[in-house]
C-alpha atoms as a PDB file:
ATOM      1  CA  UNK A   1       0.000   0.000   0.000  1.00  0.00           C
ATOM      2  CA  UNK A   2       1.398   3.401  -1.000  1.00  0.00           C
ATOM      3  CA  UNK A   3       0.967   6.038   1.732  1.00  0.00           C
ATOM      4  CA  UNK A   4       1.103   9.806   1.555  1.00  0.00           C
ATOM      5  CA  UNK A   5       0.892  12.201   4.365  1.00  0.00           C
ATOM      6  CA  UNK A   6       0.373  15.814   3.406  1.00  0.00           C
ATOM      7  CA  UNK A   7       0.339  19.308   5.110  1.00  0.00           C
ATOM      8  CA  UNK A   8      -0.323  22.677   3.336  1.00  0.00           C
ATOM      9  CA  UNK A   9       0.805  26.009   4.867  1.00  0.00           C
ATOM     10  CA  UNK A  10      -0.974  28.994   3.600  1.00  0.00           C
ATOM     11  CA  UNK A  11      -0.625  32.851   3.607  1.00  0.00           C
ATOM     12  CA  UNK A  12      -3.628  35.648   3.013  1.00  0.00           C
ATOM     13  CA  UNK A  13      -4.464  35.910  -0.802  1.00  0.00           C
ATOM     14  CA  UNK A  14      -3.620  39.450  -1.070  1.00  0.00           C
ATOM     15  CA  UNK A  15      -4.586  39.370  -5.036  1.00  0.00           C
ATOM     16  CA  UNK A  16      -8.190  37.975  -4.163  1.00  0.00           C
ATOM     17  CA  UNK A  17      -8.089  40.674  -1.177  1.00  0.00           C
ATOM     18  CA  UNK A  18      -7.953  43.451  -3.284  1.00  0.00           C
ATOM     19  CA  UNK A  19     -10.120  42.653  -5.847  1.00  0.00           C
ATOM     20  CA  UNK A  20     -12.717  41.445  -3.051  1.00  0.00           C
ATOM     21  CA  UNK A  21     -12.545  44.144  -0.687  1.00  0.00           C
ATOM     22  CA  UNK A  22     -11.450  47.042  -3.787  1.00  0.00           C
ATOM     23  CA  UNK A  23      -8.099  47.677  -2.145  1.00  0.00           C
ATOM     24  CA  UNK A  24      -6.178  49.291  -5.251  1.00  0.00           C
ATOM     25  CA  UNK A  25      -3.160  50.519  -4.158  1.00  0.00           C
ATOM     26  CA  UNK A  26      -2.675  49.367  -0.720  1.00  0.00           C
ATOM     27  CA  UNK A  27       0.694  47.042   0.629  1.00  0.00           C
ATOM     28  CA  UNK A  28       0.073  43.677   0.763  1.00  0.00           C
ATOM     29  CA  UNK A  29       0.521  43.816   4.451  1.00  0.00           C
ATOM     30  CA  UNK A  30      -1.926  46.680   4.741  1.00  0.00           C
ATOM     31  CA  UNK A  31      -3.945  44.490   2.060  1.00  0.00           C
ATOM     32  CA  UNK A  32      -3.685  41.067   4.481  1.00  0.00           C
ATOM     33  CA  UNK A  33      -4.521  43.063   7.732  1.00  0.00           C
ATOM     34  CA  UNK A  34      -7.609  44.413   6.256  1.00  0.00           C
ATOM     35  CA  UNK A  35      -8.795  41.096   5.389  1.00  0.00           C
ATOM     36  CA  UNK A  36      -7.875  40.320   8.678  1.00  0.00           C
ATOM     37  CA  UNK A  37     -10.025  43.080  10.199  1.00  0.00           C
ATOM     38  CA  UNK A  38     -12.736  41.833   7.863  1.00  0.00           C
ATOM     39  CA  UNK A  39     -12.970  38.327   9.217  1.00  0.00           C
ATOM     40  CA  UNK A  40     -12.812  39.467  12.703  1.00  0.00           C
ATOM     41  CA  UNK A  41     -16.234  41.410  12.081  1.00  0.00           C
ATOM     42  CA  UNK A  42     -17.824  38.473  10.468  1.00  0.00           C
ATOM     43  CA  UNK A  43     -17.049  36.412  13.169  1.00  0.00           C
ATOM     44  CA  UNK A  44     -17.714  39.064  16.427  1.00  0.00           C
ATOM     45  CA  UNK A  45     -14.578  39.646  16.582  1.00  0.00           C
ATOM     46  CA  UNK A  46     -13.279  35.480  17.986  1.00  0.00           C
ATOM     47  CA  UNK A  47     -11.221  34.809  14.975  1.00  0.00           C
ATOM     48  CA  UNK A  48      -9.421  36.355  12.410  1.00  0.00           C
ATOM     49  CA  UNK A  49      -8.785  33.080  10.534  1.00  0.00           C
ATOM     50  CA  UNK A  50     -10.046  33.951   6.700  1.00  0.00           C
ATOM     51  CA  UNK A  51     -12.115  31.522   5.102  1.00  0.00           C
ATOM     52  CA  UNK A  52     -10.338  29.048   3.187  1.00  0.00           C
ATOM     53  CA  UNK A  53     -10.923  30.729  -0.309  1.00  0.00           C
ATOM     54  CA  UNK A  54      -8.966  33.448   0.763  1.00  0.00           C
ATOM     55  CA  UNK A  55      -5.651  31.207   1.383  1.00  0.00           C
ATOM     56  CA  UNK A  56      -2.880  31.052  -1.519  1.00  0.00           C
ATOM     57  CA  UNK A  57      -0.755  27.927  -0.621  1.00  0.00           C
ATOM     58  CA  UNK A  58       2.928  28.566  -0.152  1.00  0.00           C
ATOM     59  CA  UNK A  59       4.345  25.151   0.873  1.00  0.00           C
ATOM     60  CA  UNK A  60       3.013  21.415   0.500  1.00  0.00           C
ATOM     61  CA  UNK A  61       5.231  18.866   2.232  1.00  0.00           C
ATOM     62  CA  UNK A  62       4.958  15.189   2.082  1.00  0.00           C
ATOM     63  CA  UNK A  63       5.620  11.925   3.776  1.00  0.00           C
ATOM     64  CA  UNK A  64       5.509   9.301   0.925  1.00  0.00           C
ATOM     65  CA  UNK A  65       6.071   5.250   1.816  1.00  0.00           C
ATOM     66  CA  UNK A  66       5.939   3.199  -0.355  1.00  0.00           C
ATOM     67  CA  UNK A  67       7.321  -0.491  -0.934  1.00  0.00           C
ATOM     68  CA  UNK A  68      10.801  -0.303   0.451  1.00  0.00           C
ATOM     69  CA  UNK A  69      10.846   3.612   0.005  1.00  0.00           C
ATOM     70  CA  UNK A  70      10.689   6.576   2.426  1.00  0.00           C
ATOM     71  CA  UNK A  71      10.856  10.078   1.952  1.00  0.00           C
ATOM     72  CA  UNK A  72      10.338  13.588   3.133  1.00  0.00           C
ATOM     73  CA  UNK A  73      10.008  16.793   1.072  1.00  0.00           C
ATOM     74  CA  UNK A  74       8.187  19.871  -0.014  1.00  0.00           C
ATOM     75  CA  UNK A  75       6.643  20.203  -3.306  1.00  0.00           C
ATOM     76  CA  UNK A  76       8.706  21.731  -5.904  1.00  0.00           C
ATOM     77  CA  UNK A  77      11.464  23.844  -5.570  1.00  0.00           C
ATOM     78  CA  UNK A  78      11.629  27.169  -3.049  1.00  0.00           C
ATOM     79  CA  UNK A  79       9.943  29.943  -4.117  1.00  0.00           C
ATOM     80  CA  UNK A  80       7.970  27.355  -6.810  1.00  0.00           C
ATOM     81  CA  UNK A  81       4.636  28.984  -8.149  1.00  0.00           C
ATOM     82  CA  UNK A  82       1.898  27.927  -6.195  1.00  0.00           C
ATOM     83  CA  UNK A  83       0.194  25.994  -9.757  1.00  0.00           C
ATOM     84  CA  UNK A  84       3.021  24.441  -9.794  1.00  0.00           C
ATOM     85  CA  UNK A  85       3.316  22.619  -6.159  1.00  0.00           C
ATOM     86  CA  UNK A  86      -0.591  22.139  -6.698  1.00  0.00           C
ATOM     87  CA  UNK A  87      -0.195  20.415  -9.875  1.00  0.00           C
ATOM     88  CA  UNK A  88       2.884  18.405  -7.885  1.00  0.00           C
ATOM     89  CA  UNK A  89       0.526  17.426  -5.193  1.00  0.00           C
ATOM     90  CA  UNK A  90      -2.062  15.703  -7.556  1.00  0.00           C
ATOM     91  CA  UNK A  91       0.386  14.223 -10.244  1.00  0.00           C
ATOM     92  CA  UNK A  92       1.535  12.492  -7.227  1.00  0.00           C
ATOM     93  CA  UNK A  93      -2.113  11.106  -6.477  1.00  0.00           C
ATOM     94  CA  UNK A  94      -2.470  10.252 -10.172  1.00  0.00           C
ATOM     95  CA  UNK A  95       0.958   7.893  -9.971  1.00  0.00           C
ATOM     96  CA  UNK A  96       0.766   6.154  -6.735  1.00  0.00           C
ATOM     97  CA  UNK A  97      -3.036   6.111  -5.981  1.00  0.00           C
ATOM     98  CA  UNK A  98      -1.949   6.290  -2.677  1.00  0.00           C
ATOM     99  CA  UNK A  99      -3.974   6.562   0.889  1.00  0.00           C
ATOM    100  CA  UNK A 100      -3.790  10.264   2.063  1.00  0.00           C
ATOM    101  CA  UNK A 101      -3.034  10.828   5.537  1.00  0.00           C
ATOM    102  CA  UNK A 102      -4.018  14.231   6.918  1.00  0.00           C
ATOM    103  CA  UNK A 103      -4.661  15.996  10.162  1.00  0.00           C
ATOM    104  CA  UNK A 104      -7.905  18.285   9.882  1.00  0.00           C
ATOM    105  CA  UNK A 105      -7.118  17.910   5.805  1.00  0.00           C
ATOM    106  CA  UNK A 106     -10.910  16.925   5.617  1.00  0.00           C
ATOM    107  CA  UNK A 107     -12.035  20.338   7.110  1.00  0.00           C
ATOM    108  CA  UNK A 108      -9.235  22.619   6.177  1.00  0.00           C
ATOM    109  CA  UNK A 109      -6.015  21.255   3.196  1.00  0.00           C
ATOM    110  CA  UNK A 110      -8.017  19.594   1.428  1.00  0.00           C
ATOM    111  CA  UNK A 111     -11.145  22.490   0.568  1.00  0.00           C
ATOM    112  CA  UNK A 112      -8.311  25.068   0.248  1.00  0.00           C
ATOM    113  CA  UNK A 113      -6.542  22.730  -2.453  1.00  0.00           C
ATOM    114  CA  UNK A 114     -10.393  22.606  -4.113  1.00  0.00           C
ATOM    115  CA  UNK A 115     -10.280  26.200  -4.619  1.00  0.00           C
ATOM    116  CA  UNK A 116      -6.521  26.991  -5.678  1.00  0.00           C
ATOM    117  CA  UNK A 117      -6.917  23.879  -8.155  1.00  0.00           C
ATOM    118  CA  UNK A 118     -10.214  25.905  -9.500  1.00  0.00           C
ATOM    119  CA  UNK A 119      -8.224  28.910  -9.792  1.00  0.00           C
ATOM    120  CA  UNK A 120      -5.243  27.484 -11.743  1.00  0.00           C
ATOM    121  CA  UNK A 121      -7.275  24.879 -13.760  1.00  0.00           C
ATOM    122  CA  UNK A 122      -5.464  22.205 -11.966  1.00  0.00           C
ATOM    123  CA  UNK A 123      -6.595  18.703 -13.744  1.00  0.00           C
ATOM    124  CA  UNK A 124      -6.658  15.757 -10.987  1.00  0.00           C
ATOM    125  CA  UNK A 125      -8.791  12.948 -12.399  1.00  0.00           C
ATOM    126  CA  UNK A 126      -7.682  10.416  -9.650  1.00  0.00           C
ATOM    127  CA  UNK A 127      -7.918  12.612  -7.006  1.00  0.00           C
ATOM    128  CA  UNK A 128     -11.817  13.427  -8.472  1.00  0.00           C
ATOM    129  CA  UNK A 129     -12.760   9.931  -9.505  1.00  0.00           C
ATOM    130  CA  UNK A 130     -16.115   8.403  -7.265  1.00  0.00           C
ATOM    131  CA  UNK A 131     -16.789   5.348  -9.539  1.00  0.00           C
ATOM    132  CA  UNK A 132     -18.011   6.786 -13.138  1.00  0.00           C
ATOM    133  CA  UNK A 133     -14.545   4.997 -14.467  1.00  0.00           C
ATOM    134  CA  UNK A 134     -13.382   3.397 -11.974  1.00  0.00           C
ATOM    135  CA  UNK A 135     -15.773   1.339  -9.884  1.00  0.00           C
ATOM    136  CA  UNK A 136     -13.140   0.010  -6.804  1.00  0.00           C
ATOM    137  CA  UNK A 137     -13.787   3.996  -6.025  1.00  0.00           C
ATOM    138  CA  UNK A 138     -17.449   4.139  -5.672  1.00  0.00           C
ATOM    139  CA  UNK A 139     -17.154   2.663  -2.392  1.00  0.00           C
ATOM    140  CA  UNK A 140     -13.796   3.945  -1.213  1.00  0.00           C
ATOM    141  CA  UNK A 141     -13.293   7.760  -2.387  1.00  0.00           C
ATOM    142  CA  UNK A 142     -11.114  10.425  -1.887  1.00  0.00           C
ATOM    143  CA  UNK A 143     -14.000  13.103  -1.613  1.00  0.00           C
ATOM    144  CA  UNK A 144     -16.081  11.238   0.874  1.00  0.00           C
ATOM    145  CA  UNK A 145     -16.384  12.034   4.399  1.00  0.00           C
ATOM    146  CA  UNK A 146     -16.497   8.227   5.565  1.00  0.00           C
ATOM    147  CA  UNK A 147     -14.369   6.690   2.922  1.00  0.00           C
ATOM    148  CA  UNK A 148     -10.933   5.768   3.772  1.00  0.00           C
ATOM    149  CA  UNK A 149      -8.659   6.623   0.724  1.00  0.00           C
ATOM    150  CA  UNK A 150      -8.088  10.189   2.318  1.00  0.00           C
ATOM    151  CA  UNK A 151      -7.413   9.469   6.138  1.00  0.00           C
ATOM    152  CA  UNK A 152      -7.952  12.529   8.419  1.00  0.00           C
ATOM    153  CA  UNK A 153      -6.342  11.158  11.507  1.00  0.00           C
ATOM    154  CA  UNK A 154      -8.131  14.249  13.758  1.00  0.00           C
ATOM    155  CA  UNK A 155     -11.869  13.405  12.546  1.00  0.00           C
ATOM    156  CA  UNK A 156     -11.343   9.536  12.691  1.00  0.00           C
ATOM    157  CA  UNK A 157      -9.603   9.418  16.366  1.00  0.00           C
ATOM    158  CA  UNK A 158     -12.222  12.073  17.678  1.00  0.00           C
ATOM    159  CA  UNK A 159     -15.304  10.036  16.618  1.00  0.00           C
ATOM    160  CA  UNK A 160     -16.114  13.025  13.592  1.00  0.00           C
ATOM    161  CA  UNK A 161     -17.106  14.925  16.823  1.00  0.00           C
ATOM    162  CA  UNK A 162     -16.374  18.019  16.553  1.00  0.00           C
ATOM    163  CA  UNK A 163     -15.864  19.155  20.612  1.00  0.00           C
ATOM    164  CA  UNK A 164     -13.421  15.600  20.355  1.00  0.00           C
ATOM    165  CA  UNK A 165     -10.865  17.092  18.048  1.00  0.00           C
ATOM    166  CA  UNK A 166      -7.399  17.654  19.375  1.00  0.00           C
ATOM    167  CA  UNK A 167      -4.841  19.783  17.999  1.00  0.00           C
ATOM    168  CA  UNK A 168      -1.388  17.961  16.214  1.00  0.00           C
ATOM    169  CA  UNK A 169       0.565  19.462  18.439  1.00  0.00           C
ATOM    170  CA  UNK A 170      -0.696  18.418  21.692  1.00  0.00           C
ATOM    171  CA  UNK A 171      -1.513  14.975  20.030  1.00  0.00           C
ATOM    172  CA  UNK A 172       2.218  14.567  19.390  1.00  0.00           C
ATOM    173  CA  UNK A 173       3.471  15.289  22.640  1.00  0.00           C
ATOM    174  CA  UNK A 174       1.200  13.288  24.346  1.00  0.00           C
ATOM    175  CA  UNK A 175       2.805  10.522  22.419  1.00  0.00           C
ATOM    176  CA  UNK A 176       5.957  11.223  23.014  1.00  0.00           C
ATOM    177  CA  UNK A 177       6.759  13.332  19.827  1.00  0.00           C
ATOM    178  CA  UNK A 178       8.412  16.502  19.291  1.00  0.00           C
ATOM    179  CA  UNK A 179       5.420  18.617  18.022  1.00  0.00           C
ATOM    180  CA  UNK A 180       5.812  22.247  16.887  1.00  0.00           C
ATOM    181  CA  UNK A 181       9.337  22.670  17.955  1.00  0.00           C
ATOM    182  CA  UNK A 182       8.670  26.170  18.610  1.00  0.00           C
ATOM    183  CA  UNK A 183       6.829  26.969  15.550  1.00  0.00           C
ATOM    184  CA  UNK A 184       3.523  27.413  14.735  1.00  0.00           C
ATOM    185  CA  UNK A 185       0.905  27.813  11.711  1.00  0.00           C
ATOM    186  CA  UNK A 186      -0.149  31.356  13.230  1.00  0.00           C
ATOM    187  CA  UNK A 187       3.243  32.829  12.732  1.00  0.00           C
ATOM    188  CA  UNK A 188       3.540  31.481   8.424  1.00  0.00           C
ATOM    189  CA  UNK A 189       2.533  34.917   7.134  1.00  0.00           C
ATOM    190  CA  UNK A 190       4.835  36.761   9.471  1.00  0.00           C
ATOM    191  CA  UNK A 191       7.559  34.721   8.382  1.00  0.00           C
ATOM    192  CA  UNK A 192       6.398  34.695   4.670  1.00  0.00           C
ATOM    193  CA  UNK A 193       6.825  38.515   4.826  1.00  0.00           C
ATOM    194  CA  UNK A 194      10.109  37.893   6.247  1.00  0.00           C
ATOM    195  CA  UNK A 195      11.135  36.212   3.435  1.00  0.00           C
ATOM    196  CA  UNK A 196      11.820  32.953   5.227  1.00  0.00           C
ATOM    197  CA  UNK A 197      10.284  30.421   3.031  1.00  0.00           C
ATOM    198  CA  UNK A 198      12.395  27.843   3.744  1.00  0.00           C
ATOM    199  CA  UNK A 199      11.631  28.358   7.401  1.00  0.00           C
ATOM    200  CA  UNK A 200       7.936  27.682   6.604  1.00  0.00           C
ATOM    201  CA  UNK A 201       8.776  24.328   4.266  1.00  0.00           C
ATOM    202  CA  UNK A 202      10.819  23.043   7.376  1.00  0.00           C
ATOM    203  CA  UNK A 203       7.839  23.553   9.693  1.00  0.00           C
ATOM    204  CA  UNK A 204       5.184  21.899   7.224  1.00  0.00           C
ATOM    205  CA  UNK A 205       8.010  19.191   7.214  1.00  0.00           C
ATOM    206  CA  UNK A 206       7.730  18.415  10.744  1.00  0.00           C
ATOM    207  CA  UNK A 207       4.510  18.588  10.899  1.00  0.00           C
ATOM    208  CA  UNK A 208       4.244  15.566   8.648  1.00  0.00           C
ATOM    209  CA  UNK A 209       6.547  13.732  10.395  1.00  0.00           C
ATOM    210  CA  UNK A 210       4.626  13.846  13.783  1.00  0.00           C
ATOM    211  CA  UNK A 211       1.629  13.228  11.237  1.00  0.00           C
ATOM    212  CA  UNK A 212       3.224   9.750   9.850  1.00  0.00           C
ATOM    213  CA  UNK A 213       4.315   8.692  13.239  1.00  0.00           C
ATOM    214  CA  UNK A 214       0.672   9.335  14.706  1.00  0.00           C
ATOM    215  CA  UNK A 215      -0.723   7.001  11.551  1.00  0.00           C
ATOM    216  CA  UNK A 216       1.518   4.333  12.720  1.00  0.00           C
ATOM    217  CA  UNK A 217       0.398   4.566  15.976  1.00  0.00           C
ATOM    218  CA  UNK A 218      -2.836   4.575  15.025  1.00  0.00           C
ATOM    219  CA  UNK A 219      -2.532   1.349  12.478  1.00  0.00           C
ATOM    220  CA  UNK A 220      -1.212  -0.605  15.977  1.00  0.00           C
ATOM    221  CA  UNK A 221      -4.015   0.880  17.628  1.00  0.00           C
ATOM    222  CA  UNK A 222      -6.362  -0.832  14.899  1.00  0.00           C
ATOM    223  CA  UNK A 223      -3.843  -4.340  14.644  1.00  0.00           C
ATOM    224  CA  UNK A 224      -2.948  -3.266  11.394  1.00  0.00           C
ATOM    225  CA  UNK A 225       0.889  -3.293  12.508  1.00  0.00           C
ATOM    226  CA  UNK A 226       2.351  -5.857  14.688  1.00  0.00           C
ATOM    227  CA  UNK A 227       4.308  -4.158  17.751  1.00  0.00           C
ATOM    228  CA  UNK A 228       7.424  -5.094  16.194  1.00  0.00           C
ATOM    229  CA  UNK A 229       6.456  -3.531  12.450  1.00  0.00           C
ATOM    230  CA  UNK A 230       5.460  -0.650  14.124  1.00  0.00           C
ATOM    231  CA  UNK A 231       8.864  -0.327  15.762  1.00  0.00           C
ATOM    232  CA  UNK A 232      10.580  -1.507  12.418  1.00  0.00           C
ATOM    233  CA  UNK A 233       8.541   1.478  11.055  1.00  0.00           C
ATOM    234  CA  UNK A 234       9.666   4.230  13.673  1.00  0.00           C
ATOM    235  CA  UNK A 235      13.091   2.960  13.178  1.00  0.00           C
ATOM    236  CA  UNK A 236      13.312   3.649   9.656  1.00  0.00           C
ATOM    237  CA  UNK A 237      11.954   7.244  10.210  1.00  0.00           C
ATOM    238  CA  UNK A 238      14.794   7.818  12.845  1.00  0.00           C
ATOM    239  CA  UNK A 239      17.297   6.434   9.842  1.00  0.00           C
ATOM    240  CA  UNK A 240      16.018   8.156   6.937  1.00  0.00           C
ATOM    241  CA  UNK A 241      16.210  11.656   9.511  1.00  0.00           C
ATOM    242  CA  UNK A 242      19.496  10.744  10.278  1.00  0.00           C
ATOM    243  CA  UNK A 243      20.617   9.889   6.898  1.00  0.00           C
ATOM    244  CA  UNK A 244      19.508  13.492   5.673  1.00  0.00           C
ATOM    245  CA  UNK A 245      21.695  15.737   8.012  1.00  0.00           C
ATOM    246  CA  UNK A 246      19.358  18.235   7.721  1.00  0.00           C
ATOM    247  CA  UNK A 247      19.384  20.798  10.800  1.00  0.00           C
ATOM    248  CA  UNK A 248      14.930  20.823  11.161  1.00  0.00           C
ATOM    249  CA  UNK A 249      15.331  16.950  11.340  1.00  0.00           C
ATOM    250  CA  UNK A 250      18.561  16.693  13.345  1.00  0.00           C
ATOM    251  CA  UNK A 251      16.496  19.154  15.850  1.00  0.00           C
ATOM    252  CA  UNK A 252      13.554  16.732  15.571  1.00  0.00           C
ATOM    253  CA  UNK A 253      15.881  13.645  16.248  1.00  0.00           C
ATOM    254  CA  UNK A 254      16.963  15.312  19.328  1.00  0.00           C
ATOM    255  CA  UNK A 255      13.559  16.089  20.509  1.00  0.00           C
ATOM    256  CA  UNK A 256      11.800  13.013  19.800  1.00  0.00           C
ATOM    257  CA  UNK A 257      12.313  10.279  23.413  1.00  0.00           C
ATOM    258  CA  UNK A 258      13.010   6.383  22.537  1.00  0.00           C
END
């Protein structure tokens, strides 16, 4: 079975922002904060989180096993158009029909993906297949809610009960994980402005890290993975990292207990 864990990080679509809100002229920051200030009145003022056809995606990374291969990456190269690491994301789907594995990708990735692929006339007939051509997907779907070809770990482990769900972060610790490592998803735009896009692909990294490792936890949970596969499996994570010498997965190494 061919497994792919995915993250998206996002920043404000200043483009749509202006032509939504008639912002000629302004910054993007000034552009980004006044779609900020527009959310926060739509929602009395609890969240400034824009809805998700506001978001322009700025990294995908990926955990892809498969056979006797692992590896960890983001989409296309730095600084990549976004059509591009969209267009990545689903040629990927299209080769290795694999099972996605998400955390809240149900609710959040996977809609904002919908929209950018509208916008850039992204073609993903896998990804969109429910059985017209391909009846072993009728049953067993990446679109529905209750199929299992697209995994959200957070909906399945809370029951798809809503005051259940658990953030990644505190998921991952309580097993023992790293988590955030001092980063979170709040601070992407600041560090998008910044510049720091590598920063931001390292973060989305880790986060699919303590993504896989939760999965595999979760496939002994469900005696999909003998105790001793599922160690097999850590192991080769804690290899692979190691083999990399990358400094956001030497950090992780460090961080994650035996």
């Amino acid at each position: 079975m061919n497994i792919l864990v995915f993250d998206i990080e996002t920043v404000p679509d200043v483009e749509a922002g202006r032509r939504q809100y008639r912002l000629e002229g302004l910054s993007d920051t000034d552009v980004a904060n006044t779609m900020f200030a527009r959310r926060r009145q739509e929602t009395g003022g609890t969240s400034d989180f824009l809805r998700h056809h506001l978001h322009r995606i700025v990294a995908i990374s990926a955990v892809l096993r498969t056979g006797d291969r692992l590896n960890v990456w983001s989409l296309g190269d730095i600084g990549a158009p976004e059509q591009e690491i969209i267009s990545r994301f689903f040629e990927g789907i299209e080769r290795y029909t694999p099972t996605l594995v998400s955390w809240n990708g149900g609710a959040f990735d996977l809609p904002v993906l919908h929209y950018r692929a509208l916008l850039h006339g992204v073609a993903a007939a896998r990804y969109w297949e429910t059985g017209e051509d391909d009846t072993s997907f009728r049953y067993n779907n990446y679109l529905s809610r209750y199929h299992w070809r697209h995994l959200d770990l957070m909906d399945v482990i809370a029951g798809y009960q809503t005051r259940a769900v658990a953030p990644l972060d505190e998921v991952a610790t309580l097993l023992g994980l790293p988590g955030k490592l001092g980063m979170h998803g709040s601070r992407v735009w600041e560090q998008f402005q910044r510049g720091d896009l590598q920063g931001i692909r390292d973060y989305c990294e880790t986060d699919v890290i303590n993504t896989y490792l939760i999965y595999l936890r979760f496939e002994l949970m469900r005696a999909r993975l003998s105790r001793d596969a599922h160690e097999r499996e850590c192991g080769r994570m804690r290899e692979y990292l190691r083999s990399e010498q990358r400094p956001h997965f030497r950090a992780y190494l460090d961080a994650w207990r035996e």
